[in-house]
N, C-alpha and C. Protein backbone atom coordinates (compact mmCIF):
# COMPACT_ATOMS: atom_id res chain seq x y z
N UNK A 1 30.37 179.01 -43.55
CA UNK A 1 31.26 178.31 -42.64
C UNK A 1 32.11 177.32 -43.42
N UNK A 2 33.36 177.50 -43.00
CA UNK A 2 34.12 176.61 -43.79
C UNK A 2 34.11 174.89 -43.26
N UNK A 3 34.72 174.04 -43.84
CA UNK A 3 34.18 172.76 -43.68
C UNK A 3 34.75 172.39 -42.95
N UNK A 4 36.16 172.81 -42.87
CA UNK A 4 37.56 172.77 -41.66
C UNK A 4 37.19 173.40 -40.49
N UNK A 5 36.31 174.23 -39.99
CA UNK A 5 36.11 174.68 -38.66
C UNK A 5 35.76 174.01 -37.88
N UNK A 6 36.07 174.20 -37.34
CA UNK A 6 35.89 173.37 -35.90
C UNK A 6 35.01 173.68 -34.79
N UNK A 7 34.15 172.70 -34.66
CA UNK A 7 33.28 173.22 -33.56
C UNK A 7 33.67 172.88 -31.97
N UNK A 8 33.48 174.56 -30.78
CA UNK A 8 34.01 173.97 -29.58
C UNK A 8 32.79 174.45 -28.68
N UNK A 9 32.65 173.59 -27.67
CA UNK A 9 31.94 173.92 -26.87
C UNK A 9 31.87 175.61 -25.71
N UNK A 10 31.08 176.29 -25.74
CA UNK A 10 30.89 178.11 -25.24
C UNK A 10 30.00 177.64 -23.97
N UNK A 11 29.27 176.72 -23.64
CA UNK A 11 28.26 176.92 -22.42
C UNK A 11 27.73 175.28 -22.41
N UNK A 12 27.51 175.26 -21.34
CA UNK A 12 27.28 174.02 -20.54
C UNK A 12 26.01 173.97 -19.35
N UNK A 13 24.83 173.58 -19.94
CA UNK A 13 23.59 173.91 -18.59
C UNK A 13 22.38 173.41 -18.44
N UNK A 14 21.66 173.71 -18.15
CA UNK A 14 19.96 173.54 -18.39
C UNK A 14 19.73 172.93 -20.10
N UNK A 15 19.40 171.68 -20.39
CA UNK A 15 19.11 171.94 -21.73
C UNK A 15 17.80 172.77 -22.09
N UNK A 16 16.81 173.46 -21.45
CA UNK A 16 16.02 174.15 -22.29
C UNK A 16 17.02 175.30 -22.21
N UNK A 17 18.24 176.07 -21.32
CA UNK A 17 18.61 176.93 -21.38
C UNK A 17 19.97 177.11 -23.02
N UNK A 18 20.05 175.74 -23.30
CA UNK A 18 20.70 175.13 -24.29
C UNK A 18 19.85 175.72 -25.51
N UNK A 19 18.85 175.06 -25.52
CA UNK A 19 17.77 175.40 -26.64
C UNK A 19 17.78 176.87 -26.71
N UNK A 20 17.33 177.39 -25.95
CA UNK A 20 17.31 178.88 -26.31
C UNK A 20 18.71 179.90 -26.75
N UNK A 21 19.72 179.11 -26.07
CA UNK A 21 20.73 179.58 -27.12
C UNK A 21 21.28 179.30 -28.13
N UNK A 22 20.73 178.27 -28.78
CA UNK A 22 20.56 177.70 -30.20
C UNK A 22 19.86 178.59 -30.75
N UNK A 23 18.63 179.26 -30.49
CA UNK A 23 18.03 179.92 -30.98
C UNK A 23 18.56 181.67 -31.44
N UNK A 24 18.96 182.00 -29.87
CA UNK A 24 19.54 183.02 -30.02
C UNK A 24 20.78 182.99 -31.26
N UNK A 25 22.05 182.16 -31.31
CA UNK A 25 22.98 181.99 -32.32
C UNK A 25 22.34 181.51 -33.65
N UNK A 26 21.45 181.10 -33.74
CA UNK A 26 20.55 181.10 -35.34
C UNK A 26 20.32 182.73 -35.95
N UNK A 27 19.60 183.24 -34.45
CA UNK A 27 19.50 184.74 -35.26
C UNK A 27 20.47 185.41 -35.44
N UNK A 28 21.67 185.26 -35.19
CA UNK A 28 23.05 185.94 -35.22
C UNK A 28 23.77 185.31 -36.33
N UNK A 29 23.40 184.42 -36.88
CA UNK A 29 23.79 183.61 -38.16
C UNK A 29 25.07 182.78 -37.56
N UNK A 30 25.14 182.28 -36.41
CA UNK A 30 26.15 181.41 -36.08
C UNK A 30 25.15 180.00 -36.04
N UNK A 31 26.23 178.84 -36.80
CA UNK A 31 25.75 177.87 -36.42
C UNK A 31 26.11 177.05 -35.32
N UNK A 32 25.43 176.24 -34.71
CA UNK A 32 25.30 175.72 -33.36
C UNK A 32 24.91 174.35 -33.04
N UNK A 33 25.48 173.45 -32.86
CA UNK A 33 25.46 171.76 -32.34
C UNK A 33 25.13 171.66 -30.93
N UNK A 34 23.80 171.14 -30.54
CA UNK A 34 23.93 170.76 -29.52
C UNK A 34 24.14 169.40 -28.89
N UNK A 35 24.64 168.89 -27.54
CA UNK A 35 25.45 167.89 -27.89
C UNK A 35 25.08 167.23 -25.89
N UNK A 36 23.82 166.49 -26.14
CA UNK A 36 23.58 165.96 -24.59
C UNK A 36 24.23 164.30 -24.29
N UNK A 37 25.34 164.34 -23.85
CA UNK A 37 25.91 163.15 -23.45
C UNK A 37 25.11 162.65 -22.56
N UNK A 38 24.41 162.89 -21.29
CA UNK A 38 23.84 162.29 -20.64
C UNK A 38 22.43 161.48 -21.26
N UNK A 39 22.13 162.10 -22.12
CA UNK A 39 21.14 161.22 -22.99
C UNK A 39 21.80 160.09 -23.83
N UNK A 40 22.84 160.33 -23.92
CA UNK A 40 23.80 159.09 -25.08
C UNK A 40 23.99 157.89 -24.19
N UNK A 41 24.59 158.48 -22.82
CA UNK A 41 25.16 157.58 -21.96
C UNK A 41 23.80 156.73 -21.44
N UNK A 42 22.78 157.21 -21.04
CA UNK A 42 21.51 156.52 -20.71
C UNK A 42 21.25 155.63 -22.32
N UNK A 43 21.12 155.75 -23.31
CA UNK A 43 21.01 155.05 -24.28
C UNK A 43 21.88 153.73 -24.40
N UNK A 44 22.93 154.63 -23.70
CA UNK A 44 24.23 153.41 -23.91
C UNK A 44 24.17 152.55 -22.46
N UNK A 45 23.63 152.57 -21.79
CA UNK A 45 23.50 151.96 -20.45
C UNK A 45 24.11 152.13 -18.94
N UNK A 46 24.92 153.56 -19.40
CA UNK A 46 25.61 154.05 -18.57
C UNK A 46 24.69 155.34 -17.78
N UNK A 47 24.83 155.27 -16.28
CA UNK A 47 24.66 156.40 -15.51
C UNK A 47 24.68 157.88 -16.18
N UNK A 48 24.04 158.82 -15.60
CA UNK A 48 24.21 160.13 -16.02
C UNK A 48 24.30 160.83 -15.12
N UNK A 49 26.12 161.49 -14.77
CA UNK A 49 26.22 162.31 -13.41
C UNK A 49 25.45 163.77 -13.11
N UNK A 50 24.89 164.32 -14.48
CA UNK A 50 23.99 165.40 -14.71
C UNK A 50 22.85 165.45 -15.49
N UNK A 51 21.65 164.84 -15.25
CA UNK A 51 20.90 164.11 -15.94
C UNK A 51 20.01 166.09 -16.18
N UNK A 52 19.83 166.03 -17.64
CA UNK A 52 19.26 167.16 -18.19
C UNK A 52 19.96 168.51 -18.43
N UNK A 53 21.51 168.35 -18.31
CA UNK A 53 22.64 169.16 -18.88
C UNK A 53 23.26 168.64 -19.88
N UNK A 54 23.20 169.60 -20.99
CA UNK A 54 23.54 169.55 -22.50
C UNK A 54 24.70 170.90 -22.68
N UNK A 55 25.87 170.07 -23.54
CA UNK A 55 26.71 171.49 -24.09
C UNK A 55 26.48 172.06 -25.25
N UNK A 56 26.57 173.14 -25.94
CA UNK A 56 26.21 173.67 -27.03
C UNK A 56 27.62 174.17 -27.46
N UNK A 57 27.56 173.71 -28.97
CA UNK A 57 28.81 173.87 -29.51
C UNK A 57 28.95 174.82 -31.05
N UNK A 58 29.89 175.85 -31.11
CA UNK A 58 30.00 176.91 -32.39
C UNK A 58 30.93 176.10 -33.09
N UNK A 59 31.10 177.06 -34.28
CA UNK A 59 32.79 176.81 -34.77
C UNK A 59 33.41 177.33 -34.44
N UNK A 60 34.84 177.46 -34.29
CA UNK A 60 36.25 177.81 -33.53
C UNK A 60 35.36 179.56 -33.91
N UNK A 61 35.70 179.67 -34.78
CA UNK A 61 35.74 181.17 -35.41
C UNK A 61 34.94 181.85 -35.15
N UNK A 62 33.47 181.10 -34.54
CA UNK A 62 32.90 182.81 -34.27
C UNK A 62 32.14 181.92 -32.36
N UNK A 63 34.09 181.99 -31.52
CA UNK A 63 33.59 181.34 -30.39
C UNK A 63 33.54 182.79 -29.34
N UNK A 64 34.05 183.91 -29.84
CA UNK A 64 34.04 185.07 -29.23
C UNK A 64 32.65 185.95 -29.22
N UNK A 65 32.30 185.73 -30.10
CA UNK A 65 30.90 186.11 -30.80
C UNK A 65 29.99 185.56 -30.05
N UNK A 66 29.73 184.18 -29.87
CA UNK A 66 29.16 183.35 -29.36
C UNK A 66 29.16 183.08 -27.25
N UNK A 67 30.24 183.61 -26.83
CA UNK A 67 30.48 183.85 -25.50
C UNK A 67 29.69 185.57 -24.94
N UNK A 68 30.06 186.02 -26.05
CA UNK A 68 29.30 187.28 -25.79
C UNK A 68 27.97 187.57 -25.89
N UNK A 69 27.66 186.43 -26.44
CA UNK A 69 25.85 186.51 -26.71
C UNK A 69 24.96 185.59 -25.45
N UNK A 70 26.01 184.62 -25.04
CA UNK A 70 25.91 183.55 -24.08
C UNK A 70 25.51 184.49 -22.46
N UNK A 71 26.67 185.40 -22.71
CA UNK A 71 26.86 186.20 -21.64
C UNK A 71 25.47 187.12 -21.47
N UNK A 72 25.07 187.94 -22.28
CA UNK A 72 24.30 189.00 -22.32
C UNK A 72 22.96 188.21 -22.77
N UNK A 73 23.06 187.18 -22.87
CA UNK A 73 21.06 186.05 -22.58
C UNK A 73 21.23 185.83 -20.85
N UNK A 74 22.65 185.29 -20.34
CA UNK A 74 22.13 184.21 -19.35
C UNK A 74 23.54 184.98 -18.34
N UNK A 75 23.40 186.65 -18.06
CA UNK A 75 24.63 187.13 -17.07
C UNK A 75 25.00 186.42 -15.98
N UNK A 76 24.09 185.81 -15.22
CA UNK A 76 24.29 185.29 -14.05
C UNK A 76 24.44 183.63 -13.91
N UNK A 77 24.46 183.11 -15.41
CA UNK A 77 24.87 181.72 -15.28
C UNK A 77 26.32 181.55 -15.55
N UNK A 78 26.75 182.61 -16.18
CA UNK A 78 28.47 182.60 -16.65
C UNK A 78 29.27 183.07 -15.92
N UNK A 79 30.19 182.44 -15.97
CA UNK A 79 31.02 182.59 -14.52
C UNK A 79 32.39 183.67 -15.26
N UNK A 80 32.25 184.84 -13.90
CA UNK A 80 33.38 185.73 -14.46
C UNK A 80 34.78 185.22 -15.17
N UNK A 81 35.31 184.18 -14.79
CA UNK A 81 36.72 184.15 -15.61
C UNK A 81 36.62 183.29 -16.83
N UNK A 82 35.52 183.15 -17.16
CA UNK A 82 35.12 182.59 -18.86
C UNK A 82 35.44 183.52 -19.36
């Protein structure tokens, strides 16, 4: 992975459903950031409008790769016009 890529967020949900697609994109050799604001914001003293939803984030470059794997773990959490 180059150092310039950019990582963007592919799925937004359940964080154990988070975790497991960390896992899944490890075995696919994509790397993967996961990224729970509602835990930051509780740290930081602020409310959490979705308390235990985390986004998981690729690099730009393999975000096609990564939607398609998203899709075919979790069909019925992804919404058709993703």
């Amino acid at each position: 992975m180059a150092n310039a890529d950019k990582f963007v967020p592919v799925f937004t949900g359940f964080e154990v459903n988070v975790q497991h697609l960390k896992t899944v994109f490890e075995e696919a050799g994509i790397d993967a950031i996961i990224r729970n604001d509602s835990d930051s914001a509780l740290r930081a003293g602020f409310g959490s409008a979705l308390p235990g939803q985390a986004r998981i984030l690729v690099p730009k470059s393999r975000k096609e790769e990564a939607k398609r794997l998203v899709k075919k773990t979790f069909p019925k959490l992804v919404d058709e016009e993703e």
